[in-house]
PDB file of N, CA and C in Angstrom:
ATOM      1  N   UNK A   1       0.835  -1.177   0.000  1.00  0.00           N
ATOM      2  CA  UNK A   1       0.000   0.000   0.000  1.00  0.00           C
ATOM      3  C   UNK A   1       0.886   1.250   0.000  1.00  0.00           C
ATOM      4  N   UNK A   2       0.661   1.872  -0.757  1.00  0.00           N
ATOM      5  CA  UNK A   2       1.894   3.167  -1.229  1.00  0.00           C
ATOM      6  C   UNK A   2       1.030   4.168  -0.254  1.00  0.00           C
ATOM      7  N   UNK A   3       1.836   5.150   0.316  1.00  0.00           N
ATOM      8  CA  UNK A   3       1.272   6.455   1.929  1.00  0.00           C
ATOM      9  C   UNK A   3       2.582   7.450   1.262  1.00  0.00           C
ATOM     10  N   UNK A   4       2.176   8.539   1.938  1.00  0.00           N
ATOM     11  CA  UNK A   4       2.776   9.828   1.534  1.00  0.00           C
ATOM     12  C   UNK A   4       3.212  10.525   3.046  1.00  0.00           C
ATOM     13  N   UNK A   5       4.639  10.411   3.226  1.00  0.00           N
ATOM     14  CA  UNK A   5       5.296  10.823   4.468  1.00  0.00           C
ATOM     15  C   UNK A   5       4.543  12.565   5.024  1.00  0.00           C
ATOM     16  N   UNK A   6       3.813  13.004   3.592  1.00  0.00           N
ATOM     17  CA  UNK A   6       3.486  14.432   4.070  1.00  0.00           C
ATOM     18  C   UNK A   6       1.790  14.161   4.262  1.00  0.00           C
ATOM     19  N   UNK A   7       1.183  13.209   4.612  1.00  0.00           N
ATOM     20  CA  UNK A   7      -0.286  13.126   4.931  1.00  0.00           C
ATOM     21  C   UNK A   7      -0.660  13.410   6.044  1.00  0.00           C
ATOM     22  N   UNK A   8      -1.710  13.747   6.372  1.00  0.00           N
ATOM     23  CA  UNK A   8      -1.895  13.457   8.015  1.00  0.00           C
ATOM     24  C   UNK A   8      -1.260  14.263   9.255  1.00  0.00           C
ATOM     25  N   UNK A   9      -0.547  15.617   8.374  1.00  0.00           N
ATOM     26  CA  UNK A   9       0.124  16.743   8.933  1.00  0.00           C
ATOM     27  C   UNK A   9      -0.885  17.652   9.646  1.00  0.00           C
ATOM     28  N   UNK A  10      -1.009  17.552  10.828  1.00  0.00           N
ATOM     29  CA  UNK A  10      -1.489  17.610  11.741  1.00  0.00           C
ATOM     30  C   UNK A  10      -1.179  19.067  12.888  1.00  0.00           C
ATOM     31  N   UNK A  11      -1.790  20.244  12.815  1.00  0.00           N
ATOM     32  CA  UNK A  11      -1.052  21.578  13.684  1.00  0.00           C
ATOM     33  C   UNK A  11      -2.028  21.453  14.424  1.00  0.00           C
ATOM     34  N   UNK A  12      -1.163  20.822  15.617  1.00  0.00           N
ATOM     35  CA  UNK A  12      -1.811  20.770  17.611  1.00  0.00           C
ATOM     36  C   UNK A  12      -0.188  21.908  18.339  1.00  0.00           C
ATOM     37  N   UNK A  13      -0.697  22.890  18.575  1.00  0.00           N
ATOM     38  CA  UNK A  13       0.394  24.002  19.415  1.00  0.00           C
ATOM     39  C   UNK A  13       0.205  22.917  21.263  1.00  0.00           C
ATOM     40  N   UNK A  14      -0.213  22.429  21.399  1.00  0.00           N
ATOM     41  CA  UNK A  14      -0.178  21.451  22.754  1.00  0.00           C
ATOM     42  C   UNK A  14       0.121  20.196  22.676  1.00  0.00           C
ATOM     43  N   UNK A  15       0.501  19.346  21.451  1.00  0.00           N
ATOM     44  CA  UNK A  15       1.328  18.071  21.662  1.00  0.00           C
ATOM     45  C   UNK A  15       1.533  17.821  20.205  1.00  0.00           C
ATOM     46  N   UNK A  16       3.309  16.876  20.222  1.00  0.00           N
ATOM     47  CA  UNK A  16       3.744  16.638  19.042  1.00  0.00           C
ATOM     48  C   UNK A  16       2.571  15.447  18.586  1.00  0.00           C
ATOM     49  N   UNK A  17       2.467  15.428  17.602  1.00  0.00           N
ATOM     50  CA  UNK A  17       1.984  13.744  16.811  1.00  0.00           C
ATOM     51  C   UNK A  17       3.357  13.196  16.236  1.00  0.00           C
ATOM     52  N   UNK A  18       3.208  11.857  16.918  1.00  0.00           N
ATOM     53  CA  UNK A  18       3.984  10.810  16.392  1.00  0.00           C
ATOM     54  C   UNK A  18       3.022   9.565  15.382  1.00  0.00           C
ATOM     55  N   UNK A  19       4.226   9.447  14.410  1.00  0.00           N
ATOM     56  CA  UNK A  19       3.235   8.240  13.385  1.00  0.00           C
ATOM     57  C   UNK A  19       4.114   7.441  13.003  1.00  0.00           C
ATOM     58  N   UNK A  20       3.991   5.843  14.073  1.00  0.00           N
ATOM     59  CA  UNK A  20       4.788   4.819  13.247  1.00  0.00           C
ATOM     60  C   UNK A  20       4.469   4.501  12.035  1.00  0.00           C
ATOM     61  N   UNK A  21       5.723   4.286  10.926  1.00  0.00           N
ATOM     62  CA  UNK A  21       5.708   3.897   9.628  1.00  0.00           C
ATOM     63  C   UNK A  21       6.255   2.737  10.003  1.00  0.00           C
ATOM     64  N   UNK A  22       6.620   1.964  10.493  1.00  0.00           N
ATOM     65  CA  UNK A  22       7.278   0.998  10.429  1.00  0.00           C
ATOM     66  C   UNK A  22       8.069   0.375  11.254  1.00  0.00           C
ATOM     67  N   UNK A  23       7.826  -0.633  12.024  1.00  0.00           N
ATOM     68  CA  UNK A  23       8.930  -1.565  13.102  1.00  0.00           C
ATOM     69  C   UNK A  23       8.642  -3.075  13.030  1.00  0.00           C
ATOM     70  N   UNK A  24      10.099  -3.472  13.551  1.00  0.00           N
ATOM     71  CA  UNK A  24      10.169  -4.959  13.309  1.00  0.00           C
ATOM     72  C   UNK A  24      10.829  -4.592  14.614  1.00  0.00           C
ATOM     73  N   UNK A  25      11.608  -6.144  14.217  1.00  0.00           N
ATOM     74  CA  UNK A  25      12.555  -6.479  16.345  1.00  0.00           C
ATOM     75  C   UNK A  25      13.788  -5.408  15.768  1.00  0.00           C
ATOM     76  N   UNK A  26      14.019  -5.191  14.627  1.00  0.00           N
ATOM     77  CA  UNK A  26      15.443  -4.208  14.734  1.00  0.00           C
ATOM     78  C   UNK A  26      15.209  -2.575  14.620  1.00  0.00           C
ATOM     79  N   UNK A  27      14.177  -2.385  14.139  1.00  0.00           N
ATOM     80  CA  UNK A  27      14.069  -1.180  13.526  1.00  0.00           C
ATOM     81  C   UNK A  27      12.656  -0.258  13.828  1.00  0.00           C
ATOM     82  N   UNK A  28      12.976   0.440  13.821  1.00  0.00           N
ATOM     83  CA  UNK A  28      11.387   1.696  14.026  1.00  0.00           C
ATOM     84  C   UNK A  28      11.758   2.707  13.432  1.00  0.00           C
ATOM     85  N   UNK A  29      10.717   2.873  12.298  1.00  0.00           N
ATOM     86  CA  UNK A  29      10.982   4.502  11.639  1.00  0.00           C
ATOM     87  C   UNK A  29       9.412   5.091  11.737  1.00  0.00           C
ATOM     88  N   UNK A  30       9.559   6.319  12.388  1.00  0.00           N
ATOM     89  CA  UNK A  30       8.849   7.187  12.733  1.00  0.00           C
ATOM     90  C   UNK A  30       8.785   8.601  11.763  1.00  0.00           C
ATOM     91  N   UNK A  31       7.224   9.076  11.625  1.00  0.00           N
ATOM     92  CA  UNK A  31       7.379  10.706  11.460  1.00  0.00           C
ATOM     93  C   UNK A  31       6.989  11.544  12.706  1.00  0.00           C
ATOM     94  N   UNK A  32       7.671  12.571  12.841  1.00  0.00           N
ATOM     95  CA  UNK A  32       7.038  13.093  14.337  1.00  0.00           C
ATOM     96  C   UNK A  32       6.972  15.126  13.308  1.00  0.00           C
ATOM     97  N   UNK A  33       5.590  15.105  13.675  1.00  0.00           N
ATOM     98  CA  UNK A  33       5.097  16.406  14.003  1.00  0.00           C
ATOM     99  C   UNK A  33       5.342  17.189  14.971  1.00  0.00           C
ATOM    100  N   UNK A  34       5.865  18.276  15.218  1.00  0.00           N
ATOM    101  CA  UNK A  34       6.024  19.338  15.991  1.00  0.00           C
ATOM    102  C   UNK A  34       5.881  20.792  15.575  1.00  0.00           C
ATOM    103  N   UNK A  35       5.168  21.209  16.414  1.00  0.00           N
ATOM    104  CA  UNK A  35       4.280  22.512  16.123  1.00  0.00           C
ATOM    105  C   UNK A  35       5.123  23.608  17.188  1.00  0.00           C
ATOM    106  N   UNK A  36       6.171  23.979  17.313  1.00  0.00           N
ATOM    107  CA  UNK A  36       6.862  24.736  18.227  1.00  0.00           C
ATOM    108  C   UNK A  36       7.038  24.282  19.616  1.00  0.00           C
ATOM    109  N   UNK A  37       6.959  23.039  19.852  1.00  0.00           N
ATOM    110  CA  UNK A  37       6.988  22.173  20.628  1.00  0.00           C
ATOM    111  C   UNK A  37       8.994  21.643  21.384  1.00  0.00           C
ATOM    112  N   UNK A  38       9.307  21.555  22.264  1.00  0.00           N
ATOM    113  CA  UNK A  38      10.498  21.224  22.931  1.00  0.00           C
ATOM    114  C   UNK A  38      10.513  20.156  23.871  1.00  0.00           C
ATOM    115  N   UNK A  39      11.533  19.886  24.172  1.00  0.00           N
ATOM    116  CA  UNK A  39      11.648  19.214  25.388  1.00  0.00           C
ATOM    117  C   UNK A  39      11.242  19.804  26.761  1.00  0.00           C
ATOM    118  N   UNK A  40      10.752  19.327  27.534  1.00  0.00           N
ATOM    119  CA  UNK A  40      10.691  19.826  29.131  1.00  0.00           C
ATOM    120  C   UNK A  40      12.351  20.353  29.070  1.00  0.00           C
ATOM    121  N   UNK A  41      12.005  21.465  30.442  1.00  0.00           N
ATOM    122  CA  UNK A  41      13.126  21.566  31.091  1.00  0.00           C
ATOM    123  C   UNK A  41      13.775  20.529  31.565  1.00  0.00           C
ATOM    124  N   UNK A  42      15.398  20.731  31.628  1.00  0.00           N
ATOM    125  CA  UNK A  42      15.861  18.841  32.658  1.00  0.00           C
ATOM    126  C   UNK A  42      15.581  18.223  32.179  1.00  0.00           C
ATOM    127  N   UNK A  43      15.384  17.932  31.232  1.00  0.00           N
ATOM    128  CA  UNK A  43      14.512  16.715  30.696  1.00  0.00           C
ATOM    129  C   UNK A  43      15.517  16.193  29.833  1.00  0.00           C
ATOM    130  N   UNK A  44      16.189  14.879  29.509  1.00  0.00           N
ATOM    131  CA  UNK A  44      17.097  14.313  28.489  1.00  0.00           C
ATOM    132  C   UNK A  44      16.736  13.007  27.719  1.00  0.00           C
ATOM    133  N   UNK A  45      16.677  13.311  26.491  1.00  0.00           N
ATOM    134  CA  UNK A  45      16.540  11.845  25.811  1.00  0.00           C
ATOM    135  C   UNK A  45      18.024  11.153  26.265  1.00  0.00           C
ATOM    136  N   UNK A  46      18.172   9.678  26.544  1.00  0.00           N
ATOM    137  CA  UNK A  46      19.411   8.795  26.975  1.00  0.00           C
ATOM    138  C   UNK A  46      18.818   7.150  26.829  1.00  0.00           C
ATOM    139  N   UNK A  47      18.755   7.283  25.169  1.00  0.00           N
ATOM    140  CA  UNK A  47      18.084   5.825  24.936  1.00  0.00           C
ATOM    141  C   UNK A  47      18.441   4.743  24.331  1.00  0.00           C
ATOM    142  N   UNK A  48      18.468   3.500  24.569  1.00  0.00           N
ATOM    143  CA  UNK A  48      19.241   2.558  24.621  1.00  0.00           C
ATOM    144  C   UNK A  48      19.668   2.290  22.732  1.00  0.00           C
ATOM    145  N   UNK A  49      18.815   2.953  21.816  1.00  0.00           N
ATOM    146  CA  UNK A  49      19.149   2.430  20.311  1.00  0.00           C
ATOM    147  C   UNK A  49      19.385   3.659  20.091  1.00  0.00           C
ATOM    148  N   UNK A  50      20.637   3.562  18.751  1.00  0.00           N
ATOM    149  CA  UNK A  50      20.891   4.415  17.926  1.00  0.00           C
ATOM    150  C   UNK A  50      19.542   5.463  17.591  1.00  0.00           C
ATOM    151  N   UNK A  51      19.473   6.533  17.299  1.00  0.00           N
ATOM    152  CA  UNK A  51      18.147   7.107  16.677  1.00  0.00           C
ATOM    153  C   UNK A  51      19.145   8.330  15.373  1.00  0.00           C
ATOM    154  N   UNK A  52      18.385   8.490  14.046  1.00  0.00           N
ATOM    155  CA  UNK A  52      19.219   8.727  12.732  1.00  0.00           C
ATOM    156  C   UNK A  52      17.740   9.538  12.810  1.00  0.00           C
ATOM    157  N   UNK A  53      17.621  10.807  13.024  1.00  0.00           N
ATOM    158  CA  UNK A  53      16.885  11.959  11.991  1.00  0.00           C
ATOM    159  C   UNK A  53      17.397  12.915  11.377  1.00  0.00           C
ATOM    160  N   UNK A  54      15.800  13.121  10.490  1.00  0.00           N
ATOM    161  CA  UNK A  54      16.352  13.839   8.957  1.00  0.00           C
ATOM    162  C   UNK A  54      15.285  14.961   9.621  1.00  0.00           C
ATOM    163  N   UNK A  55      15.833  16.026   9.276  1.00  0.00           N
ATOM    164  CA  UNK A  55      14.439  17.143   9.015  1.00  0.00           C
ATOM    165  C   UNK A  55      13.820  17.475   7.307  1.00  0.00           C
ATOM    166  N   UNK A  56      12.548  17.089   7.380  1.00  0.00           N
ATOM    167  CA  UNK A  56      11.498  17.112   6.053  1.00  0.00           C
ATOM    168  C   UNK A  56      11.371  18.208   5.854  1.00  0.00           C
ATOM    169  N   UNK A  57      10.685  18.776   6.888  1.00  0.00           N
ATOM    170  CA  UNK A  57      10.601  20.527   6.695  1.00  0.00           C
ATOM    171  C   UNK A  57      10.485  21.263   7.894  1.00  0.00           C
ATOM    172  N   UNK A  58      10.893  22.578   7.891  1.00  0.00           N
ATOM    173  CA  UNK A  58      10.997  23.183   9.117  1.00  0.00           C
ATOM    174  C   UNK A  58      12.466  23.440   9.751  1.00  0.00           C
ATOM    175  N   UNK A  59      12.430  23.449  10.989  1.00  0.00           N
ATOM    176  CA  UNK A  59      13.891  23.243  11.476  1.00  0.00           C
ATOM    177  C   UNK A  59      13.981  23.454  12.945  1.00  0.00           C
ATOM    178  N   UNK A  60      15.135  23.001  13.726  1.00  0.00           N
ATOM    179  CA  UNK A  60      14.850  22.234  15.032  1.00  0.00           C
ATOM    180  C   UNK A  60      16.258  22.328  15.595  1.00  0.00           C
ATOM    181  N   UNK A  61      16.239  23.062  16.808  1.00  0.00           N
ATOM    182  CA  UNK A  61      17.517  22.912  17.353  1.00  0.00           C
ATOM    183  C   UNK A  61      17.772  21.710  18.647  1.00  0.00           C
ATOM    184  N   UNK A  62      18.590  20.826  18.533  1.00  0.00           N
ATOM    185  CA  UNK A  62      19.186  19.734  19.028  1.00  0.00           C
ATOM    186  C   UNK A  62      20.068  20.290  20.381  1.00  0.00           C
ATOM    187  N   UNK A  63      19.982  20.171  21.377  1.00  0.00           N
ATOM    188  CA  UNK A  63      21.016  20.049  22.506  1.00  0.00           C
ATOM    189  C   UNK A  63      21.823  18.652  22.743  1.00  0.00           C
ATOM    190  N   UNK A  64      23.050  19.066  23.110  1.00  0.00           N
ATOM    191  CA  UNK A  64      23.786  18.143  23.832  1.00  0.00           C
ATOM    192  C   UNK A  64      24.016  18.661  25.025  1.00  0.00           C
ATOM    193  N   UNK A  65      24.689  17.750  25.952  1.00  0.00           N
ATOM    194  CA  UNK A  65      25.253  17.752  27.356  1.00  0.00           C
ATOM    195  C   UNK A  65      26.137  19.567  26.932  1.00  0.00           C
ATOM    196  N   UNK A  66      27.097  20.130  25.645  1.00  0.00           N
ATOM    197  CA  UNK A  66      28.075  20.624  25.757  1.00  0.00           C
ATOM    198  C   UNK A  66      28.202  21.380  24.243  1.00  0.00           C
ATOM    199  N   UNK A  67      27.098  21.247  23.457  1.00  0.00           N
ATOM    200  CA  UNK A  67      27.106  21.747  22.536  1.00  0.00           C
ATOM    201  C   UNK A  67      25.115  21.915  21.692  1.00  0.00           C
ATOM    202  N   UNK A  68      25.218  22.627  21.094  1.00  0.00           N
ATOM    203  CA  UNK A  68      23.738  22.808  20.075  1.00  0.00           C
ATOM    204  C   UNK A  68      24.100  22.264  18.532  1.00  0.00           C
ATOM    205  N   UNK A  69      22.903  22.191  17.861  1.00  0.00           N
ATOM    206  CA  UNK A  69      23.041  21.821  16.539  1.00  0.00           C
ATOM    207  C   UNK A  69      21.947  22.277  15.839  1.00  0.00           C
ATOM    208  N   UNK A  70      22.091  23.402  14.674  1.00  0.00           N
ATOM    209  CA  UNK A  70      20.897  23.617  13.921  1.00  0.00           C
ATOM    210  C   UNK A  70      20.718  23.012  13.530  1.00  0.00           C
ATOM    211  N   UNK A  71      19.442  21.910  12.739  1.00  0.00           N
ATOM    212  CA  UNK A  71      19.273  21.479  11.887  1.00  0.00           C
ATOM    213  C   UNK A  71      17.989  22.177  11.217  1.00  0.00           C
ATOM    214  N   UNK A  72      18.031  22.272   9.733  1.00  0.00           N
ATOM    215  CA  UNK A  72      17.104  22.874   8.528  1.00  0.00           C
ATOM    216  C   UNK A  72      16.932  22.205   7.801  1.00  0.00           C
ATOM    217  N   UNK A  73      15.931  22.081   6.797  1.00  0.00           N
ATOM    218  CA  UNK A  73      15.447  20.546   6.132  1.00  0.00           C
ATOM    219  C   UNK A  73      16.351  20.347   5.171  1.00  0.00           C
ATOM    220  N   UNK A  74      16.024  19.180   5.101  1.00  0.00           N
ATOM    221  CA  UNK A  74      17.707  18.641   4.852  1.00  0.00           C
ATOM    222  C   UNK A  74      18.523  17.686   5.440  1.00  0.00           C
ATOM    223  N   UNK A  75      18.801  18.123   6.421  1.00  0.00           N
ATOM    224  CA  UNK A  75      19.813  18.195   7.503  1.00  0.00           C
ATOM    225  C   UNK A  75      19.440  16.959   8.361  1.00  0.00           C
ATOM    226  N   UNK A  76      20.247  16.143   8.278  1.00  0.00           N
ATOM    227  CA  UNK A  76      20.102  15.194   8.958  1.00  0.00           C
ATOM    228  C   UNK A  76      21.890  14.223  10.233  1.00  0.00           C
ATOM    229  N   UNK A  77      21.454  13.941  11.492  1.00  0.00           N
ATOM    230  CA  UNK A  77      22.407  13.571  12.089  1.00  0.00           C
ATOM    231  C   UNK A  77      21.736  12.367  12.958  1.00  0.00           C
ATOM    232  N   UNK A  78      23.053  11.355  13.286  1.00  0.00           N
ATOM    233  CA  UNK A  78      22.951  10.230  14.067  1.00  0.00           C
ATOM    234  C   UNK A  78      23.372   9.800  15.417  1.00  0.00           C
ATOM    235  N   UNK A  79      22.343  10.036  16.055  1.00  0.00           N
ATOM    236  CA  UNK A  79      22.747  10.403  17.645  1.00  0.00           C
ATOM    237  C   UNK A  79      22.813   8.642  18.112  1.00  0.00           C
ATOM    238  N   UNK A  80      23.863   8.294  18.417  1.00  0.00           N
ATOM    239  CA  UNK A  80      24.462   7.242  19.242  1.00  0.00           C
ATOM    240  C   UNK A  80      23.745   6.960  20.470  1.00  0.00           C
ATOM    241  N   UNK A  81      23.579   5.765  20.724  1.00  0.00           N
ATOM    242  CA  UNK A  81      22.686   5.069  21.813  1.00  0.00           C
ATOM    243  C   UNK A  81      23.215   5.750  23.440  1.00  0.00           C
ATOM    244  N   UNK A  82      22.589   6.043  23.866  1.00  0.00           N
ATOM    245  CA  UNK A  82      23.108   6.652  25.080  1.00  0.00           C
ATOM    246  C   UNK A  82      23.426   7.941  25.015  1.00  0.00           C
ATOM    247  N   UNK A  83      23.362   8.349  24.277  1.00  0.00           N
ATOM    248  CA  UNK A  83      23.601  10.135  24.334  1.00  0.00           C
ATOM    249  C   UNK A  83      22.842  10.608  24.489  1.00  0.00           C
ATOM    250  N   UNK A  84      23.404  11.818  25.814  1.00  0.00           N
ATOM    251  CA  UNK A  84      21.654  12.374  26.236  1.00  0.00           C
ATOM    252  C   UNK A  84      22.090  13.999  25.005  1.00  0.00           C
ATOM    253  N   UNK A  85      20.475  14.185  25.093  1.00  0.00           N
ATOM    254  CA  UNK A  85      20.332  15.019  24.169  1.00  0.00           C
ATOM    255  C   UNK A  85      18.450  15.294  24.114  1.00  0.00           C
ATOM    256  N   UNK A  86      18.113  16.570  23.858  1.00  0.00           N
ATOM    257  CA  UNK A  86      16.909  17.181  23.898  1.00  0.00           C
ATOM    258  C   UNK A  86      16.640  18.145  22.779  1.00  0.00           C
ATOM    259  N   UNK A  87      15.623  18.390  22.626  1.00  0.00           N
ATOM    260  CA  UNK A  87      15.203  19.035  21.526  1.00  0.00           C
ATOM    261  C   UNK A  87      14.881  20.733  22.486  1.00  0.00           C
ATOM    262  N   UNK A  88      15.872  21.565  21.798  1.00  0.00           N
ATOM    263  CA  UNK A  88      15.727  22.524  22.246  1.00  0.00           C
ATOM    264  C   UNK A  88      14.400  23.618  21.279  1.00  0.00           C
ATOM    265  N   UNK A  89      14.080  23.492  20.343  1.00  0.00           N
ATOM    266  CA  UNK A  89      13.445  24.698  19.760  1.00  0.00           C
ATOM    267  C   UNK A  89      13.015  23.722  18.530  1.00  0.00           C
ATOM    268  N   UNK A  90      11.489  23.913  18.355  1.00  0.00           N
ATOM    269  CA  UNK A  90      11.322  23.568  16.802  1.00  0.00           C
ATOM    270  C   UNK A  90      10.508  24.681  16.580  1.00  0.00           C
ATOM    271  N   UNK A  91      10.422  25.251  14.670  1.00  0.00           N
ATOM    272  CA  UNK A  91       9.701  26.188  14.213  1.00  0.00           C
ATOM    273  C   UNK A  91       8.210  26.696  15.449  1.00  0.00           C
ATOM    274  N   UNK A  92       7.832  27.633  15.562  1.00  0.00           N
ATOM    275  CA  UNK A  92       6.958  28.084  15.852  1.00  0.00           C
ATOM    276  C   UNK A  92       6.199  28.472  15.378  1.00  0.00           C
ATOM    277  N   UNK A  93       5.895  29.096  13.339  1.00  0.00           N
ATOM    278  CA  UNK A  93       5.668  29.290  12.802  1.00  0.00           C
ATOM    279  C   UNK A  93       4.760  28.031  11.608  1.00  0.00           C
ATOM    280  N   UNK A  94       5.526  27.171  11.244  1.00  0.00           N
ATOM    281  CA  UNK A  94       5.041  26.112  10.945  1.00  0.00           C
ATOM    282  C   UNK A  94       5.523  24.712  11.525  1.00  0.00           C
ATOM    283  N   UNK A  95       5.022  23.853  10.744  1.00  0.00           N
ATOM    284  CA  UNK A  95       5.105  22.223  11.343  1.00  0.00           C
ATOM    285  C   UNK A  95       6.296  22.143  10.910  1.00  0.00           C
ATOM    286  N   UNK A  96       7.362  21.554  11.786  1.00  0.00           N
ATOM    287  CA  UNK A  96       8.892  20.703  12.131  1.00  0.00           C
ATOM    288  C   UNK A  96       8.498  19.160  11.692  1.00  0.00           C
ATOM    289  N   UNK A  97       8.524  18.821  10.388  1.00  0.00           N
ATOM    290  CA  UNK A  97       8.473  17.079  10.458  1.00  0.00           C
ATOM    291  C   UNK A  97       9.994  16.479  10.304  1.00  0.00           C
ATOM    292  N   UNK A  98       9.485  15.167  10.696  1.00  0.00           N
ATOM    293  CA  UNK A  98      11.186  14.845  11.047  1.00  0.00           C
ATOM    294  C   UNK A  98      10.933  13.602  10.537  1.00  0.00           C
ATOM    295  N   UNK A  99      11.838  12.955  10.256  1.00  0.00           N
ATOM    296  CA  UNK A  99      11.723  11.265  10.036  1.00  0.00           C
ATOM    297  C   UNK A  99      12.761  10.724  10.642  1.00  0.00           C
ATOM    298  N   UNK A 100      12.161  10.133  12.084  1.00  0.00           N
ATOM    299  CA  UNK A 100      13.188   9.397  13.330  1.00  0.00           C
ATOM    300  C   UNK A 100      13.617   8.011  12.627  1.00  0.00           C
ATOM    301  N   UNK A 101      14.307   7.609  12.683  1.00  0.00           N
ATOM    302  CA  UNK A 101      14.947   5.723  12.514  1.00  0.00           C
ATOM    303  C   UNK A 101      15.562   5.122  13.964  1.00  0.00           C
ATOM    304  N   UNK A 102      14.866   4.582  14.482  1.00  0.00           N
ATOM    305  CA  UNK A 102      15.255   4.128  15.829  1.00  0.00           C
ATOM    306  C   UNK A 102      16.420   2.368  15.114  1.00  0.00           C
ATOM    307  N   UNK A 103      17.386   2.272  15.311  1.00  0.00           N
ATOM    308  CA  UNK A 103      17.439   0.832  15.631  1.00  0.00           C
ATOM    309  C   UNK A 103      18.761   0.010  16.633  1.00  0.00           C
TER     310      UNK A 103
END
């Protein structure tokens, strides 16, 4: 059944939408919606699988423990299992889609 990664784009300013595309025992690829949406304060992703996102459209700033990272669509990086890291800023203006690859 052929789906279109841009369907189902969804503007909630009070919670991201997440939409599994796809998991087995190795793999999960996700689209996640974000509408100017961040991480909590204190708050750290530190999760046990690799996770590989791309930004579709929009753009989204990434924290580390010791550094930031713009990313703009396009732009894609592979954050290593255990690295904490949070989503500091996505567009406020329009929808931030992303396409996560957990594996």
């Amino acid at each position: 059944m052929k789906k279109n990664v841009f369907e189902n784009i969804i503007i909630d300013k009070k919670q991201e939408q997440f939409f599994e595309l796809l998991k087995s025992d190795n793999i999960k690829i996700e689209k996640i919606v974000s509408n100017g949406q961040s991480s909590p304060v204190n708050f750290w992703y530190e999760q046990e699988e690799n996770e590989f996102v791309l930004i579709l459209k929009g753009n989204a700033v990434l924290e580390y423990e010791n550094s930031e990272l713009i990313l703009n669509e396009g732009d894609y990086v592979n954050i290593k299992a255990f690295t904490k890291h949070r989503v500091k800023y996505t567009n406020q203006t329009q929808p931030t889609i992303w396409l996560a690859v957990f594996y």
